[in-house]
Protein backbone atom coordinates (compact mmCIF):
# COMPACT_ATOMS: atom_id res chain seq x y z
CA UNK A 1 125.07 82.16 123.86
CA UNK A 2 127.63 82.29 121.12
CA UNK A 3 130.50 84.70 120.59
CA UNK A 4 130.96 86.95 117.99
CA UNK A 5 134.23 88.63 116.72
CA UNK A 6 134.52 92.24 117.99
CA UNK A 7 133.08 94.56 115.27
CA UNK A 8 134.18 97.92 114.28
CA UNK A 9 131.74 98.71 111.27
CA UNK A 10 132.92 102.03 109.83
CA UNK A 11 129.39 103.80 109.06
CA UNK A 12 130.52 105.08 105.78
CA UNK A 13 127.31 107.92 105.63
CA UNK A 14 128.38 109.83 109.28
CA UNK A 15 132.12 109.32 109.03
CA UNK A 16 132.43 107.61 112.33
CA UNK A 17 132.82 104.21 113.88
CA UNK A 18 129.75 101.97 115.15
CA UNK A 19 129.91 99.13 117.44
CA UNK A 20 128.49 96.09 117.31
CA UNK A 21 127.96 93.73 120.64
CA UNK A 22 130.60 91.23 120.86
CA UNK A 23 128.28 88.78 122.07
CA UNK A 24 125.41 87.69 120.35
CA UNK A 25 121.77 88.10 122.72
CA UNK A 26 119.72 84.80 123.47
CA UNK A 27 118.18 83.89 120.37
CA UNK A 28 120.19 85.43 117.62
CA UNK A 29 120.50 83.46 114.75
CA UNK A 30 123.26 81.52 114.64
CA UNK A 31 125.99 81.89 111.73
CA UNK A 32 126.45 78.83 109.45
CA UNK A 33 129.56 76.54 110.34
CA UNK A 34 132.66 77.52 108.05
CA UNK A 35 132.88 75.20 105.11
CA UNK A 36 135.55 72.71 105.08
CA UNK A 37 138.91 74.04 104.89
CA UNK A 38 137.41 77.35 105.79
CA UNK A 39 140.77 78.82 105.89
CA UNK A 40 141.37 77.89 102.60
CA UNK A 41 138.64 79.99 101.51
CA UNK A 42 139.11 83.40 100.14
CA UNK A 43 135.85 85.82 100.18
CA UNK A 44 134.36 87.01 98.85
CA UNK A 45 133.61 84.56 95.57
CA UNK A 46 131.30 83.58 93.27
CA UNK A 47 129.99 79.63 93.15
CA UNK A 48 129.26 77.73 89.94
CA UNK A 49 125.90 78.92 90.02
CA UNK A 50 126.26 82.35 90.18
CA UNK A 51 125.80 82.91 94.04
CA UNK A 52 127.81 84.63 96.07
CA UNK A 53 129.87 84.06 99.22
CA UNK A 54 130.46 86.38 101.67
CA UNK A 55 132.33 86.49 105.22
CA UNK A 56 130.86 89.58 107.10
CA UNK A 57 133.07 91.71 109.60
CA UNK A 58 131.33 89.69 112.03
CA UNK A 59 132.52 86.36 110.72
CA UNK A 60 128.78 85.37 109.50
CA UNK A 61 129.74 83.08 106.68
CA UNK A 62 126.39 83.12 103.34
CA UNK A 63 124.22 80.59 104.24
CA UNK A 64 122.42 78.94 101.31
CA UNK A 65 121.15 75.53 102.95
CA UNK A 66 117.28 76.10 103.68
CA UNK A 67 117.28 73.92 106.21
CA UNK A 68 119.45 76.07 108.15
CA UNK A 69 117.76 78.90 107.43
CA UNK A 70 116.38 79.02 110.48
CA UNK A 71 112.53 79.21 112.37
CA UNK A 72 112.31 81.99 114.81
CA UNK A 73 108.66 83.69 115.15
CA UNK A 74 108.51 86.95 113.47
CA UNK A 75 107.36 89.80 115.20
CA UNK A 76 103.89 90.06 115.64
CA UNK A 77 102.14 92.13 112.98
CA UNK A 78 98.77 92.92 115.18
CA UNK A 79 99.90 93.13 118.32
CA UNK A 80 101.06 96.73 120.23
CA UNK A 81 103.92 97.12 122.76
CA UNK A 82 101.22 97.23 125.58
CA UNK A 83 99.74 93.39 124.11
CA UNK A 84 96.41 94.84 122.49
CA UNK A 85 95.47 93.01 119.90
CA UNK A 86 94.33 94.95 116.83
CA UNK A 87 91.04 93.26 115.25
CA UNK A 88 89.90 95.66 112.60
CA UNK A 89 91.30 97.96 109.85
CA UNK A 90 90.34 101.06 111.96
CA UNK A 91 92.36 99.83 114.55
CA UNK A 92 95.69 99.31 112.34
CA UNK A 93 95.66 102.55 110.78
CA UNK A 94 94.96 104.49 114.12
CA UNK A 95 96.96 102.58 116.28
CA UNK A 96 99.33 99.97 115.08
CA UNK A 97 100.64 100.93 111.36
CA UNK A 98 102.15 104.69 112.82
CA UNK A 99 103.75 102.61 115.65
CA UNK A 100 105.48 100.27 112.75
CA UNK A 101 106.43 102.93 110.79
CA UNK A 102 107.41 104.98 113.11
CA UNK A 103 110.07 102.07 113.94
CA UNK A 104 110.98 101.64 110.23
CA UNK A 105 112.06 105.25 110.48
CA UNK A 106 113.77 105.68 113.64
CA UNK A 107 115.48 102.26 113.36
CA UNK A 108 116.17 101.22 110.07
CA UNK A 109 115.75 103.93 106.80
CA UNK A 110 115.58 107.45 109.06
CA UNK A 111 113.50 110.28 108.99
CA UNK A 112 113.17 112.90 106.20
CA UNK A 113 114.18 116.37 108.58
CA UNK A 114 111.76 119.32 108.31
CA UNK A 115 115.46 120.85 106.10
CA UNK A 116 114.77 119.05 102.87
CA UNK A 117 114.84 121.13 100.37
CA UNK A 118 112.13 122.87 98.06
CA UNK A 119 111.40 121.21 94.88
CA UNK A 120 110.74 123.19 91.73
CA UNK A 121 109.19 121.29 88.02
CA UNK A 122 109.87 122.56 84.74
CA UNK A 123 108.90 121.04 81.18
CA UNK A 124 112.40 121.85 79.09
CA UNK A 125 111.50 119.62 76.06
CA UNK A 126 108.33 117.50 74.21
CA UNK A 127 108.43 115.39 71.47
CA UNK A 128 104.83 114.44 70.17
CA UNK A 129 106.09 111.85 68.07
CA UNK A 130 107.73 108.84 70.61
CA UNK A 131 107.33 105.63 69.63
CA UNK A 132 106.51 105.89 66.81
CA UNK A 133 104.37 108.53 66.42
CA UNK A 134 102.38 106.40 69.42
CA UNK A 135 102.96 108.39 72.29
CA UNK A 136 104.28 111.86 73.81
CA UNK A 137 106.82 112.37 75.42
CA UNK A 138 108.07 115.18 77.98
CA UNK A 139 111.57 115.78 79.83
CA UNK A 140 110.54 117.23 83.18
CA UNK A 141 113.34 119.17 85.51
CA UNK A 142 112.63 118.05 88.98
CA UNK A 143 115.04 120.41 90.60
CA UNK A 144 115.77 120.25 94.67
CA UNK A 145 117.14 123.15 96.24
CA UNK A 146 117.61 126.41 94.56
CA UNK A 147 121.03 126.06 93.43
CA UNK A 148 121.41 125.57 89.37
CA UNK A 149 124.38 123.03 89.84
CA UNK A 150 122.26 121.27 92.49
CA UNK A 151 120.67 117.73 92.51
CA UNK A 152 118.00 117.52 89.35
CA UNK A 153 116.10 114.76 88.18
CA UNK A 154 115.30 114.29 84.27
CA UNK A 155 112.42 112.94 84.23
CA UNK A 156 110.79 111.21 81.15
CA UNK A 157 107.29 111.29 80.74
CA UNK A 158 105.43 108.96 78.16
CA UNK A 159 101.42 109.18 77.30
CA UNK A 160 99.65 107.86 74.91
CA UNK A 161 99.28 109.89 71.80
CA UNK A 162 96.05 109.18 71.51
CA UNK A 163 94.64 109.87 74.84
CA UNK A 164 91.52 111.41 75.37
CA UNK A 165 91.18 111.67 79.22
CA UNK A 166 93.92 111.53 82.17
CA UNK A 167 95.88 107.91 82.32
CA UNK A 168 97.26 105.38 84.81
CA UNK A 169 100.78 105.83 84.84
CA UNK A 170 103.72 103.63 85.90
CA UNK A 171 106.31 105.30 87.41
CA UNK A 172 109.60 103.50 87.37
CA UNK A 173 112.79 104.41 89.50
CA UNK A 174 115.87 102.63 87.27
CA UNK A 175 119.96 102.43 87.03
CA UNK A 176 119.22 103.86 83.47
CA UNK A 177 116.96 106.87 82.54
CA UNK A 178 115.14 107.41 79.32
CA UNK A 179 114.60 104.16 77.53
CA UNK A 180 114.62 105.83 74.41
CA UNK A 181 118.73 107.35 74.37
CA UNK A 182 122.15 105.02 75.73
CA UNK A 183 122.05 104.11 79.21
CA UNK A 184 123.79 107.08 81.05
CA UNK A 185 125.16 104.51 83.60
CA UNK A 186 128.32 102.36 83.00
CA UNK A 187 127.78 99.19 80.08
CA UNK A 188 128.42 96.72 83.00
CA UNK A 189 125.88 98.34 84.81
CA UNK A 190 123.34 98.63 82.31
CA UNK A 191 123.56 95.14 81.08
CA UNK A 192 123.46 93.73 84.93
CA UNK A 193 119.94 95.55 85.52
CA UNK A 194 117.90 94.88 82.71
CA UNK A 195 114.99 96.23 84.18
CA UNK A 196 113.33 98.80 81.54
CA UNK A 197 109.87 98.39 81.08
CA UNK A 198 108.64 97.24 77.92
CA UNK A 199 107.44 100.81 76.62
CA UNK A 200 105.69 99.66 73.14
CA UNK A 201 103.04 97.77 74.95
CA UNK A 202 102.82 99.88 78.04
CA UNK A 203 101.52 102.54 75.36
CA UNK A 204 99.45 100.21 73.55
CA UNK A 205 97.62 99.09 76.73
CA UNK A 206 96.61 102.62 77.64
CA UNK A 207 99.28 103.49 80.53
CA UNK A 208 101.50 106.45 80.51
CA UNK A 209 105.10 105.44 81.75
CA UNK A 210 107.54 107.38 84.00
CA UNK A 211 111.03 106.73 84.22
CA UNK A 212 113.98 108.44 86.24
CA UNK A 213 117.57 107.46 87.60
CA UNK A 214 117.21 107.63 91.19
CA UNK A 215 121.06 108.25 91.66
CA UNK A 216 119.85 112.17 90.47
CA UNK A 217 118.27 112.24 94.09
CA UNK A 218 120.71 111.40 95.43
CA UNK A 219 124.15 109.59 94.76
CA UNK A 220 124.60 105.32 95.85
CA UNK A 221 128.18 105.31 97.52
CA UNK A 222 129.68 105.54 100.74
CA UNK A 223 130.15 109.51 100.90
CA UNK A 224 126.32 110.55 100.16
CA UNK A 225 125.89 112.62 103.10
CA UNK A 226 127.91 115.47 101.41
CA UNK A 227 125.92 115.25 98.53
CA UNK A 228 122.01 115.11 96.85
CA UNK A 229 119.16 116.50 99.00
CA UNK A 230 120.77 115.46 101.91
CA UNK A 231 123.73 117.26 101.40
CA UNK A 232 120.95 120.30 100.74
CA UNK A 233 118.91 119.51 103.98
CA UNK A 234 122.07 119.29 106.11
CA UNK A 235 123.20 122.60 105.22
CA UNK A 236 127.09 123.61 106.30
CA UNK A 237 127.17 122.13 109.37
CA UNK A 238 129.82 119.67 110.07
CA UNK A 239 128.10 117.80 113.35
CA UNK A 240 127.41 114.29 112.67
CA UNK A 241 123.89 113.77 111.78
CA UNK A 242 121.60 111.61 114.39
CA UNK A 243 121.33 108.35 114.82
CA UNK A 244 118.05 108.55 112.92
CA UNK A 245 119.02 110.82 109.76
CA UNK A 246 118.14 109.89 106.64
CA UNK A 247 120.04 107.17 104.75
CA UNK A 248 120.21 107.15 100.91
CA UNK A 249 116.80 104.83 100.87
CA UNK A 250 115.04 107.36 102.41
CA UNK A 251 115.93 110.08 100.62
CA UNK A 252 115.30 108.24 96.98
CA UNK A 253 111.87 107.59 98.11
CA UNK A 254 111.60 111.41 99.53
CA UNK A 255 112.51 112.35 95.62
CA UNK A 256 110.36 109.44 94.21
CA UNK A 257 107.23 111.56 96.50
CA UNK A 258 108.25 114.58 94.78
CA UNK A 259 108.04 113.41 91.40
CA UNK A 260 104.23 112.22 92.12
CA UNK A 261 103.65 115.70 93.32
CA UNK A 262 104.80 116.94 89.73
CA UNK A 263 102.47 114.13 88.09
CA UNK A 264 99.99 115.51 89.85
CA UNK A 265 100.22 118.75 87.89
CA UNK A 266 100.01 116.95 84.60
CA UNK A 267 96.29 117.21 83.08
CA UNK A 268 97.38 113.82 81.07
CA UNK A 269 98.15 111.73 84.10
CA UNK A 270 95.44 110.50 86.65
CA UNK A 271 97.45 111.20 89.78
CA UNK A 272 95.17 108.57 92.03
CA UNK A 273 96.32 105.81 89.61
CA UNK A 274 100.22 105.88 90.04
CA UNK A 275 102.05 102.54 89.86
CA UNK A 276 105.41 102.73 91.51
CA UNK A 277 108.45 100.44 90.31
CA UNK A 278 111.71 99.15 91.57
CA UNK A 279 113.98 96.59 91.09
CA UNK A 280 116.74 95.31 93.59
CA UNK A 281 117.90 98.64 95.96
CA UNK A 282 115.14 100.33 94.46
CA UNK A 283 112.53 97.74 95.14
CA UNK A 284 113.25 98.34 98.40
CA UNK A 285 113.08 101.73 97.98
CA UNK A 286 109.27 101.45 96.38
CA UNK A 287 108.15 99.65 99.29
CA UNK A 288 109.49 101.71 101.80
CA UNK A 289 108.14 104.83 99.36
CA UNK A 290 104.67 103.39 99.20
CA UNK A 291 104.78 102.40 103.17
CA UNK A 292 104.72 106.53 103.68
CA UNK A 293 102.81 108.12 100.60
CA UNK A 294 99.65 106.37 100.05
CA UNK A 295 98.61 108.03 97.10
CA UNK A 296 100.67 105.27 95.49
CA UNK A 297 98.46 102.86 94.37
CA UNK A 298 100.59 100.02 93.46
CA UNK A 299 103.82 98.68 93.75
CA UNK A 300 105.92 96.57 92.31
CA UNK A 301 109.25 95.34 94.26
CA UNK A 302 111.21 93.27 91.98
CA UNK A 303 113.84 90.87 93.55
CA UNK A 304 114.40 93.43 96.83
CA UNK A 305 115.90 90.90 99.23
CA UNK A 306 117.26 91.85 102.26
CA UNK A 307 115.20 95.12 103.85
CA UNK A 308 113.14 94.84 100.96
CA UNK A 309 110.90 92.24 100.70
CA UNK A 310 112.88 89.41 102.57
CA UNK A 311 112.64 88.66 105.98
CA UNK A 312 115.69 89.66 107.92
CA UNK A 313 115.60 86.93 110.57
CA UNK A 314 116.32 84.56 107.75
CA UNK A 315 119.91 83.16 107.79
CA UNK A 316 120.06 83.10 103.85
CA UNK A 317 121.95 84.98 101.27
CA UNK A 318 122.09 88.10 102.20
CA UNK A 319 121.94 89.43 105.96
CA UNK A 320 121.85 92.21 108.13
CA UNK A 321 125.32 91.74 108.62
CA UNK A 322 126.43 92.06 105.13
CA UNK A 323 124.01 94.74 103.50
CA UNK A 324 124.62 96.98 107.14
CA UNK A 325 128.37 96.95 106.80
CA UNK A 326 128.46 97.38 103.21
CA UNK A 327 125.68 99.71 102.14
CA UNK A 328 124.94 100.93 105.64
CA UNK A 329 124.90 104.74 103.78
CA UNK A 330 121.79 103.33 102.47
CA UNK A 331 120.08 103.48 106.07
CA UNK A 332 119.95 105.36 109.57
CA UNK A 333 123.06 104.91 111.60
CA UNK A 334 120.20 103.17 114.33
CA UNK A 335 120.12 100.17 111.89
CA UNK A 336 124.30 99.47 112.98
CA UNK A 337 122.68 98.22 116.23
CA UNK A 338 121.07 95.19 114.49
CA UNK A 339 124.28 93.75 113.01
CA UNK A 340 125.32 90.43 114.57
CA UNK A 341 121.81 90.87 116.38
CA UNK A 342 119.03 90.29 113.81
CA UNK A 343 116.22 89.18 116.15
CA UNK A 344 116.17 92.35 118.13
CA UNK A 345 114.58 94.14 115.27
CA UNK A 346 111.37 95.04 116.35
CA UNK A 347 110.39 94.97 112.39
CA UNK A 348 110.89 92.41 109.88
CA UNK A 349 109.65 92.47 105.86
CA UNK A 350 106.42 91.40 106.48
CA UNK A 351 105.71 94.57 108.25
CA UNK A 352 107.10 96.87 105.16
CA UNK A 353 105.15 94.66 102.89
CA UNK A 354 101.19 95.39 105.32
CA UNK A 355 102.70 99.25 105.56
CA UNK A 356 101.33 99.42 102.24
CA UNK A 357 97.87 97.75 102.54
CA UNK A 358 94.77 97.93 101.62
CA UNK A 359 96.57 98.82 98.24
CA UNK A 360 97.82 95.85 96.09
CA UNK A 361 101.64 94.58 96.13
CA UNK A 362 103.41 92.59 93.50
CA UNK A 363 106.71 90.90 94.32
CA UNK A 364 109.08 89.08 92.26
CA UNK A 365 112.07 87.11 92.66
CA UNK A 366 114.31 84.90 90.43
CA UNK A 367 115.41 81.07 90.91
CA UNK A 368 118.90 81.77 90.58
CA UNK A 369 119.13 85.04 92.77
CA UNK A 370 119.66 83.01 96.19
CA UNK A 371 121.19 86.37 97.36
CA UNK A 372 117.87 87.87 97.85
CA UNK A 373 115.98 85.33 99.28
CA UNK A 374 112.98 84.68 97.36
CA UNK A 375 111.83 82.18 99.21
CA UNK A 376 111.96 84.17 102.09
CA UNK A 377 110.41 87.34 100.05
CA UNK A 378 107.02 84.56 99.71
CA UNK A 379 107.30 84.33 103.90
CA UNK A 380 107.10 87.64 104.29
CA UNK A 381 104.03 88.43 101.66
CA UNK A 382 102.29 85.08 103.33
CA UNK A 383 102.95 86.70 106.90
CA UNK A 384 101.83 90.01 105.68
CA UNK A 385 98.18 88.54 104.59
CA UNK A 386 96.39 89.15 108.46
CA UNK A 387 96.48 93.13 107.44
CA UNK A 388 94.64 92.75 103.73
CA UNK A 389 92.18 90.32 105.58
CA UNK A 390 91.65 93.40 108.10
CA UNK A 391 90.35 95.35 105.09
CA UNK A 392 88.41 92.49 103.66
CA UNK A 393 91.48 92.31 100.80
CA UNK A 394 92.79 88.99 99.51
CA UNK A 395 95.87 87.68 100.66
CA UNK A 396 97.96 85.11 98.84
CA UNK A 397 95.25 82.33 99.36
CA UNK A 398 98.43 80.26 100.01
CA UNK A 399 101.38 79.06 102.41
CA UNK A 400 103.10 77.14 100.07
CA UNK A 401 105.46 78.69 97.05
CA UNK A 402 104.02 78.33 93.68
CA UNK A 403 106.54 76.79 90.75
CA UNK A 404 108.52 78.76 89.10
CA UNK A 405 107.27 80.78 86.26
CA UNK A 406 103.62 80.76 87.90
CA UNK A 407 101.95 83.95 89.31
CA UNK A 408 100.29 84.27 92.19
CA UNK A 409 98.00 87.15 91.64
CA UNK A 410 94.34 86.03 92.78
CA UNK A 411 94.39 88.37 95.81
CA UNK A 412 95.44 91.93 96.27
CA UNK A 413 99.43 90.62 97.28
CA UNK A 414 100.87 88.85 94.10
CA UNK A 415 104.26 87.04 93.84
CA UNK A 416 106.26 85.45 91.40
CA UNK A 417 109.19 83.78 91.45
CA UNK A 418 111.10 83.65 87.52
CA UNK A 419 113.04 80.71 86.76
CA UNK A 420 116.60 82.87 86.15
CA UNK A 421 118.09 85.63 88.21
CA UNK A 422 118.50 89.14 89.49
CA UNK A 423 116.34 90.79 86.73
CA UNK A 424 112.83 91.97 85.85
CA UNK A 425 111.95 89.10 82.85
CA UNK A 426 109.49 89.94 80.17
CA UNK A 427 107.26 87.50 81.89
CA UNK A 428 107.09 89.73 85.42
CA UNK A 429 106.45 92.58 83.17
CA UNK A 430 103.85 90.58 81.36
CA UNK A 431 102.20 89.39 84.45
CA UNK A 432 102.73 92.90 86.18
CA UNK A 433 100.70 94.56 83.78
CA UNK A 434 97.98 91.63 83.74
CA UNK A 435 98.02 92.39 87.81
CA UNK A 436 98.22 96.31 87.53
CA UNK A 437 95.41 96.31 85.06
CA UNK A 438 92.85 95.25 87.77
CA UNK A 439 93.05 98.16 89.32
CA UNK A 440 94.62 101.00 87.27
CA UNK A 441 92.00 99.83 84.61
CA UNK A 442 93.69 101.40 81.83
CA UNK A 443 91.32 103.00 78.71
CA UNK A 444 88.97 104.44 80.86
């Protein structure tokens, strides 16, 4: 049993200290040795090719040899606490999948209270000539809350001029908002997350597309408790929140739920053929989104990583210990527990990834972003194939990664893995909408 330094994680969301165990329980993963001259090293920094280096409060130094990545069995996907196997789809949605999200929500994202605010649409502008004279587009007020200086998202809604009949729609959570004006987020920003959809041919194929900045849910930094819906749902108490209150995640893919409630309204949307969208934070948010609202019918995580599509028990890039101590707004204060002590989860990505079954998954990650695993984003969609094979659904037909640039998209889970890094390329768009198109069928 190794020791680990004493950690006092300041939860940043409650405003109060969380402690982690100072030693770590039988088969932890071990941290990486220090690199030579470890105390010559100042974190965190940047190597030559573009990865970074972190030393976590718990002195877990980024890991980015593979072949000390490490090997411990992932929880078991079909088997409940009490050792029954489950052997048939029935069986998983009745029995097993509420007992797996019922731990993803207690342990690791929180639980939407019966508080959160109402949620009120309202057209406030249309332009029939978008792109070009190709499409229509509508700004939608998705207000929380009653107050008219409270949270609000702006949502931008493009069909296809041309439409005759309701259309699939892709609905994309972004660090931008309509593709159309200046990003409303910082240059630096904007330019780091190129992830916009390419709205020209999304139009031309027949798909209306949905866009939003999911910081109008609710704001990304330390002190979002006092603000967004869950500054509405806690009301003017000042007690600390429980351990299993809603972090940030949770509440973005609350809002992102809303939103498809308001597309369900709209006579030019088919409602039952929603794509949802997300890249980095927010493809973890779409997964976690689509793991509780099934009337999404696909999602697309792009380059998620760690408690997104990457398996936590993985000592590479990212860890609990980092994305816990320095996003741990983002999640229930339950999830302090796992720093420093990854293989207690009783959860790992494969899980969040068969939450979402029977309905298709596409997941992408980028050579270059060894921060978010992608290797370990293909474990978890190859672990994830036993549930799809439950419903008679195609898995990844595979254990072994594909090359770079190639899609794996035979089955209903798809991955890709883009020579480059943290980004949605052209080419995962491309192949997205190649994927998608299976089962939005789009012009008809």
């Amino acid at each position: 049993m190794r020791l680990l330094p004493l950690l006092f994680a300041w939860c940043g969301t409650f405003g109060w200290p969380c402690l982690a165990a100072a030693t770590a329980p039988a088969g932890v993963v071990p941290a990486p040795a220090a690199p030579p001259a470890a105390a010559t090293v100042k974190y965190p920094f940047t190597d030559a090719d573009g990865n970074d280096h972190r030393q976590a409060p718990t002195g877990h130094i980024t890991n980015y040899d593979e072949a000390r990545a490490g090997t411990d069995p992932l929880p078991d996907l079909l088997k409940m606490p009490d050792g029954e196997i489950v052997r048939d789809a029935g069986a998983w949605l009745q029995k097993r999948r509420p007992d797996i999200l019922e731990q993803y929500a207690a342990r690791i994202y929180g639980r939407v209270p019966p508080t959160a605010p109402r949620v009120t649409f309202k057209v406030v502008e249309t332009d029939r000539n978008a792109v070009d004279g190709r499409a229509i587009r509508r700004e939608v007020l998705v207000r929380f809350g009653d107050r008219p200086d409270g949270p609000a998202v702006h949502l931008q809604v493009y069909v296809p001029a041309r439409a005759t009949r309701p259309v699939p729609l892709l609905l994309h959570a972004t660090f931008r908002g309509d593709p159309s004006a200046g990003p409303p987020v910082p240059e630096a920003l904007a330019r780091r997350f190129q992830e916009i959809g390419p709205l020209a041919e999304i139009i031309a194929r027949g798909y209306g597309y949905a866009v939003y900045r999911y910081t109008e849910i609710q704001p990304d930094n330390p002190h979002t408790a006092q603000a967004g819906v869950i500054g509405l749902a806690r009301g003017t108490g000042d007690h600390p929140p429980a351990g299993d209150a809603w972090g940030a995640l949770s509440a973005w893919a609350w809002g992102t739920s809303r939103i498809l409630d308001y597309l369900a309204t709209d006579p030019a949307v088919d409602a039952r053929r929603v794509a949802l969208i997300g890249h980095s934070r927010l493809g973890k948010m779409v997964l976690w989104a689509g793991a509780q609202d099934p009337r999404f019918a696909v999602v697309f995580a792009s380059c998620s990583g760690e408690m997104g599509a990457a398996l936590a028990r993985r000592d590479f890039g990212e860890t609990i210990d980092d994305i816990a101590t320095a996003y741990g707004y983002q999640f229930a204060a339950n999830f302090q527990h796992y720093v420093g002590r990854w293989n207690e989860l009783p959860v790992d990505a494969h899980m969040l990834i068969a939450l979402n079954a029977p309905r298709p998954v596409f997941i992408t990650g980028g050579s270059r972003d060894l921060w978010a695993d992608p290797r370990g984003e293909f474990l978890a969609a190859v672990a994830a194939g036993p549930v799809y094979r439950l419903f008679g659904r195609k898995d990844l037909g595979t254990t072994e990664p594909p090359p770079l640039d190639t899609t794996l998209a035979a089955g209903d889970l798809a991955f890709r893995e883009h020579a480059g890094g943290h980004t949605i390329t052209a080419e995962d768009w491309q192949a997205f909408l190649e994927f998608a198109g299976r089962y939005l069928r789009p012009g008809t």
